[in-house]
N, C-alpha and C. Protein backbone atom coordinates (compact mmCIF):
# COMPACT_ATOMS: atom_id res chain seq x y z
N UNK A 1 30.17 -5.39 24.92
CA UNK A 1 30.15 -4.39 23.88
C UNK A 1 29.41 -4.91 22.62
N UNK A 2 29.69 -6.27 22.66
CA UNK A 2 29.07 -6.69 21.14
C UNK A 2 27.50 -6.43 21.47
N UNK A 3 27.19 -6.81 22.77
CA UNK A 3 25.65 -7.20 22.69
C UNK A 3 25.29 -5.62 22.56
N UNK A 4 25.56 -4.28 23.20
CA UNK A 4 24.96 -3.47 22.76
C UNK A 4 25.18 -2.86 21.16
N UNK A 5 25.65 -3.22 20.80
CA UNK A 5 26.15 -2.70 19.38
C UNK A 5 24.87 -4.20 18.03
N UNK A 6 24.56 -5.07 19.06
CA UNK A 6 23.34 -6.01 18.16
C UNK A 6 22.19 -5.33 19.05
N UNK A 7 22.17 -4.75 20.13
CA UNK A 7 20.67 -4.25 20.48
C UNK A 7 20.58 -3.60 20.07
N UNK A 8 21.49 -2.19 19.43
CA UNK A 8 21.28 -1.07 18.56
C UNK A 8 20.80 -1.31 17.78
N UNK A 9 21.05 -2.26 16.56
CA UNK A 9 20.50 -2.64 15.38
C UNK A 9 19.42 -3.83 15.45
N UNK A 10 19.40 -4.34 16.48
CA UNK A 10 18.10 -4.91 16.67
C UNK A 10 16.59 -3.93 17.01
N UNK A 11 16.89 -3.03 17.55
CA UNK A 11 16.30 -2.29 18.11
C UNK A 11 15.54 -1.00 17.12
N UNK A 12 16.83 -0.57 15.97
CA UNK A 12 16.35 -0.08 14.63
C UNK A 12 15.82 -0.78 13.92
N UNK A 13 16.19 -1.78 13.70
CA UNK A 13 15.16 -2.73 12.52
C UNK A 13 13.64 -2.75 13.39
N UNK A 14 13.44 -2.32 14.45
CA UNK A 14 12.28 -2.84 14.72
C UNK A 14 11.69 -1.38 14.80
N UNK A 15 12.11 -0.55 14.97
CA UNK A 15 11.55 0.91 14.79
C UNK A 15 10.89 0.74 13.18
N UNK A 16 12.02 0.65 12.58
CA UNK A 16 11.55 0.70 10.90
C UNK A 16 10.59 -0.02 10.64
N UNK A 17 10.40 -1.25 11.48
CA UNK A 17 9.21 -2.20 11.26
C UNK A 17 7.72 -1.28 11.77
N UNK A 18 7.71 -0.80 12.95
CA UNK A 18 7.06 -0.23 13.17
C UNK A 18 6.48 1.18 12.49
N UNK A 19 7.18 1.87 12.10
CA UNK A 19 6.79 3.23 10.92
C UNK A 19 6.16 2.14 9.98
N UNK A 20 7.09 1.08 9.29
CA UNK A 20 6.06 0.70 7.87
C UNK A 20 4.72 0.27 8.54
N UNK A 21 4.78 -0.37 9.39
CA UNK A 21 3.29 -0.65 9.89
C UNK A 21 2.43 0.23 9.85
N UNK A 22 3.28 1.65 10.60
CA UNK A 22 1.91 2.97 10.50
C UNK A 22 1.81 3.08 9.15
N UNK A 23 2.78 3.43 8.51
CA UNK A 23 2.65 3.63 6.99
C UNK A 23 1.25 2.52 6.41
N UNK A 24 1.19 1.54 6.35
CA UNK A 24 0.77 0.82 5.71
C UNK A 24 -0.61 0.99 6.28
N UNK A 25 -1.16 0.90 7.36
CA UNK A 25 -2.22 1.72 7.99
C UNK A 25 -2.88 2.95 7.78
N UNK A 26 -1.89 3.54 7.66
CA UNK A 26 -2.18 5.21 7.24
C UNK A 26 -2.60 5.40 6.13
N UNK A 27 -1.70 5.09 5.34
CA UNK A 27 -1.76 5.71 3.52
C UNK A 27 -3.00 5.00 3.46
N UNK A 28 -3.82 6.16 2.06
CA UNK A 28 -5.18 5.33 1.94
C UNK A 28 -4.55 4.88 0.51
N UNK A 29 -3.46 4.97 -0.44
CA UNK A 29 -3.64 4.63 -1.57
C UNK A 29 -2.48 3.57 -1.85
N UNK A 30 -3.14 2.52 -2.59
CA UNK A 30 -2.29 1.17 -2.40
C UNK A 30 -1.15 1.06 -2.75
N UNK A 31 -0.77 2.08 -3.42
CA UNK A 31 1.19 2.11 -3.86
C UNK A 31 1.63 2.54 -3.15
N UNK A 32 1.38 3.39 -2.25
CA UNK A 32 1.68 4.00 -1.09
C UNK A 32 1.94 3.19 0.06
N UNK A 33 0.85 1.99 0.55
CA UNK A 33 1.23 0.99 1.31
C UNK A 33 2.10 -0.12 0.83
N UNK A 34 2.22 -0.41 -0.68
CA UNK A 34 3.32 -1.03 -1.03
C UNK A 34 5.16 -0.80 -0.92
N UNK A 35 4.94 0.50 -0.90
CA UNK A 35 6.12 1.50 -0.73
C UNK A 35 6.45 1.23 1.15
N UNK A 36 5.81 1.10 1.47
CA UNK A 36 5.76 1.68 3.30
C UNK A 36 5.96 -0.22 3.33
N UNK A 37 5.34 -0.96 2.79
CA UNK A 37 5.72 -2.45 3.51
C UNK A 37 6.84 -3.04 2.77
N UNK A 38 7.15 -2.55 1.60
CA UNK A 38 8.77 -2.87 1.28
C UNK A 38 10.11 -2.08 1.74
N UNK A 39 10.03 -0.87 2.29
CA UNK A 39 10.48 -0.59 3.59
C UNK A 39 10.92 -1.61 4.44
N UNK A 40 9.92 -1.56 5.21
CA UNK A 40 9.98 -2.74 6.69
C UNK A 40 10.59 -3.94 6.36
N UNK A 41 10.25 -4.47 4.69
CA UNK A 41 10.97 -5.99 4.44
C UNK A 41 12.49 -5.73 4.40
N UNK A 42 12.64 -5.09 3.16
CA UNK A 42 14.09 -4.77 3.44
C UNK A 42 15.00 -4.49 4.64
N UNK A 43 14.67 -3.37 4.76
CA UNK A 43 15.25 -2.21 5.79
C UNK A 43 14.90 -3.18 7.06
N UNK A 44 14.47 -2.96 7.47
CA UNK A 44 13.82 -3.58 9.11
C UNK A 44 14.24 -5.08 9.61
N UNK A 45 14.10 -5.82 8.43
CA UNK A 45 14.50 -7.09 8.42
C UNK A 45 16.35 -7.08 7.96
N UNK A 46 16.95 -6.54 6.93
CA UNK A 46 18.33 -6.52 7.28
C UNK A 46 18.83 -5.79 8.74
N UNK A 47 18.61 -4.62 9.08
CA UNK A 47 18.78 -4.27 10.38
C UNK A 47 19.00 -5.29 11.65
N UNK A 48 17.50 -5.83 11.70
CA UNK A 48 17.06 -6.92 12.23
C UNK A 48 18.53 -8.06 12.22
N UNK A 49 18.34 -8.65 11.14
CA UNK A 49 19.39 -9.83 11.00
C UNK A 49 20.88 -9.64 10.87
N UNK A 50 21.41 -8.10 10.74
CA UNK A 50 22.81 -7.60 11.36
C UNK A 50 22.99 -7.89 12.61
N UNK A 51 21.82 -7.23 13.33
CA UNK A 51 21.96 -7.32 14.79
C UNK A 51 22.58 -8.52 15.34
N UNK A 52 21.63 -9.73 14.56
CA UNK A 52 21.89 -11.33 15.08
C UNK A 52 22.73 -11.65 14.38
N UNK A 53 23.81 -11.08 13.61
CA UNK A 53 24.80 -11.56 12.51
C UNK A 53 25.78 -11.31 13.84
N UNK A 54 26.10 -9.88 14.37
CA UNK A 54 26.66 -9.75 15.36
C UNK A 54 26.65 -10.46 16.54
N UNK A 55 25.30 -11.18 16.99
CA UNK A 55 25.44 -12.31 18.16
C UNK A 55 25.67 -13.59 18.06
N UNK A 56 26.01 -13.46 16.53
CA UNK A 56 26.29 -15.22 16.16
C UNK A 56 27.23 -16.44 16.60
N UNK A 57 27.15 -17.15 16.97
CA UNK A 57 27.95 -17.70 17.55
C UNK A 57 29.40 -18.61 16.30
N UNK A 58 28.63 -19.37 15.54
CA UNK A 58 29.99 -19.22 14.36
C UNK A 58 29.77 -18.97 12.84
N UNK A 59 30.69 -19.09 12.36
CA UNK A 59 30.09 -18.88 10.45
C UNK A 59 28.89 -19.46 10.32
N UNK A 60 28.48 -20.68 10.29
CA UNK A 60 27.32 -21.27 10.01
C UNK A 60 25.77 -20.91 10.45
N UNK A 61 25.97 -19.73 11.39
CA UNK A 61 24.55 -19.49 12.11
C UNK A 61 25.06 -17.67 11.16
N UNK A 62 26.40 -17.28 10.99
CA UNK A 62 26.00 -16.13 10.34
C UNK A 62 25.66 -16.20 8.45
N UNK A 63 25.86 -16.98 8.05
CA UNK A 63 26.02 -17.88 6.98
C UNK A 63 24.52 -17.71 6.28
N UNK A 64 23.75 -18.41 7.48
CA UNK A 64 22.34 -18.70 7.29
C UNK A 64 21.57 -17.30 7.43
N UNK A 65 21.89 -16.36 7.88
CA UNK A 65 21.88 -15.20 8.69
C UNK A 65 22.16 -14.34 7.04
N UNK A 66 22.61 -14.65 6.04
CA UNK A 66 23.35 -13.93 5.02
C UNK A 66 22.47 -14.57 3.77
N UNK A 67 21.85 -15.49 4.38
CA UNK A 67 21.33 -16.04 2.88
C UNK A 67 19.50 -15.90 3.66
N UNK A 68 19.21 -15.35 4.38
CA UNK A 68 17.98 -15.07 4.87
C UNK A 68 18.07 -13.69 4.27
N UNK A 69 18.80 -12.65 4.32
CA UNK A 69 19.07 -11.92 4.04
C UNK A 69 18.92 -11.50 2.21
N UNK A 70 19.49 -12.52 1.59
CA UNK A 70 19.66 -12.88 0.25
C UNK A 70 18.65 -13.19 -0.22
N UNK A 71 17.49 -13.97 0.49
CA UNK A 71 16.43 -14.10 0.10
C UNK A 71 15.24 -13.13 0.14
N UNK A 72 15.32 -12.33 1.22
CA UNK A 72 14.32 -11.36 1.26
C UNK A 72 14.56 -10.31 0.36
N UNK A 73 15.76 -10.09 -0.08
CA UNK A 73 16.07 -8.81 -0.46
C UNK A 73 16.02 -9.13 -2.69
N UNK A 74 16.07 -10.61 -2.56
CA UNK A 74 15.19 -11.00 -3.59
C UNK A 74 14.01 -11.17 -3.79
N UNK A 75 12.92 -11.83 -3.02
CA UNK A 75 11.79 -12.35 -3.30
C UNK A 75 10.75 -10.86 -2.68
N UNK A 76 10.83 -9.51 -2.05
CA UNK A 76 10.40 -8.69 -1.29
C UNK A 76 10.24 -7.92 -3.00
N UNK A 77 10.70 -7.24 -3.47
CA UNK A 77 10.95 -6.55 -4.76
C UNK A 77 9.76 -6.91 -5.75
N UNK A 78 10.32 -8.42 -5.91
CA UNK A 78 9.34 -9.28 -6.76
C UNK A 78 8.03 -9.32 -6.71
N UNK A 79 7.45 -9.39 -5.04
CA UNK A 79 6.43 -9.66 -4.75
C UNK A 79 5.84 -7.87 -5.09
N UNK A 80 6.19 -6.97 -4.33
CA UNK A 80 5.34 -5.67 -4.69
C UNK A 80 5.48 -5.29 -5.63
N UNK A 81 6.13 -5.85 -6.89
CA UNK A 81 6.03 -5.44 -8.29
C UNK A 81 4.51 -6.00 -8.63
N UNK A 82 4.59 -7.67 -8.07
CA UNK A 82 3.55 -8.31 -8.60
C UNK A 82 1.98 -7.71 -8.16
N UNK A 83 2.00 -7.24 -6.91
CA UNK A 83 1.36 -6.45 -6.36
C UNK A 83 0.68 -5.08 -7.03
N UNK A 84 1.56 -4.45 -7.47
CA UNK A 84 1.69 -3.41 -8.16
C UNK A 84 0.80 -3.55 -9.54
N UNK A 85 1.16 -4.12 -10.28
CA UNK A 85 0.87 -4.96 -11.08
C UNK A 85 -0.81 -5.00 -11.59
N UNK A 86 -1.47 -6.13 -10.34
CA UNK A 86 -2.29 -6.15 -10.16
C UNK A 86 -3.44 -5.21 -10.15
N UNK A 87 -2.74 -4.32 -8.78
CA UNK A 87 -3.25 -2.93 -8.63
C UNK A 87 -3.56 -2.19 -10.08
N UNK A 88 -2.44 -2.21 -10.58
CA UNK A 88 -2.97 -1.65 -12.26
C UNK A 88 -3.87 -1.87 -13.00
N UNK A 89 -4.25 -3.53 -13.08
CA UNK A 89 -4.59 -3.87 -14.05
C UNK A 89 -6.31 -3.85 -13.23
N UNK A 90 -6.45 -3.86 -12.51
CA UNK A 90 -7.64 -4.40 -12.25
C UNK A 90 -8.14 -3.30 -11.41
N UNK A 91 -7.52 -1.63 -10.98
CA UNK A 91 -8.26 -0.83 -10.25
C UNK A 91 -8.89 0.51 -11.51
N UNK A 92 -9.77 0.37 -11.68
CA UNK A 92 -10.94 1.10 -13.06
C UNK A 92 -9.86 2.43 -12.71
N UNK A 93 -9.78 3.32 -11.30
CA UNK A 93 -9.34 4.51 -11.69
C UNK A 93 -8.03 4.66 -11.64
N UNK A 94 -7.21 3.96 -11.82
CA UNK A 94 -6.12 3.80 -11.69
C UNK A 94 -5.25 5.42 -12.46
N UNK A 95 -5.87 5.51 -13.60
CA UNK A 95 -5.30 6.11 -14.70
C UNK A 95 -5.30 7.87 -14.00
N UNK A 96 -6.84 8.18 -13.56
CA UNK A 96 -7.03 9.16 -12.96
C UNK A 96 -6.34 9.66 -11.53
N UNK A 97 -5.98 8.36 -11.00
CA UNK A 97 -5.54 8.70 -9.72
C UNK A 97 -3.80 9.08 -9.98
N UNK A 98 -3.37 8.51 -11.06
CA UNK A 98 -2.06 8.55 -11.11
C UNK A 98 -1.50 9.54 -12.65
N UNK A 99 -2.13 9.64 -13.28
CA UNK A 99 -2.19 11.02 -14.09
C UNK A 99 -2.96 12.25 -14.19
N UNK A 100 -4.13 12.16 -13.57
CA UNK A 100 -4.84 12.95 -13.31
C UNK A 100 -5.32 13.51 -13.84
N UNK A 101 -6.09 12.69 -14.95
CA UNK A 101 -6.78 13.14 -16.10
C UNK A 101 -8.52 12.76 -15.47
């Protein structure tokens, strides 16, 4: 029972991985693919590491499992801000594309 109840959620995190992928492919405009690949980090990757939280064998492998977790869901945010960011400062139509002047 456990193992299908970690293939479920192994199995969603990897769906979600897959949409942000199309997403990130698809969209032609770069906040748009920032949006669609912080998706997949979050979402896809906690999914993901529930699944294996559930097949863990003791605290210490779910432990590590919780602070992988802790880290993405810190450093993922950070990074497409910085991203973002960038995108601002350095794309000429930025202003037009997003106010529409």
């Amino acid at each position: 029972m456990r193992e299908i109840i970690a293939a479920v959620f192994i199995i969603a995190g990897m769906l979600v991985f897959v949409v942000a992928l199309l997403g990130i492919y698809r969209l032609k405009y770069v906040m748009n693919r920032i949006h669609a690949a912080a998706l997949g980090d979050t979402m896809g990757l906690g999914l993901v590491t529930i699944g294996l939280m559930i097949l863990g064998k003791d605290v210490f492998h779910i432990a590590k499992y919780i602070l992988i977790i802790l880290f993405f869901w810190m450093s993922s945010p950070i990074a497409s801000h910085m991203i973002g960011k960038v995108e601002m400062l350095t794309n000429k139509d930025y202003d037009e594309r997003v106010h529409g002047k």
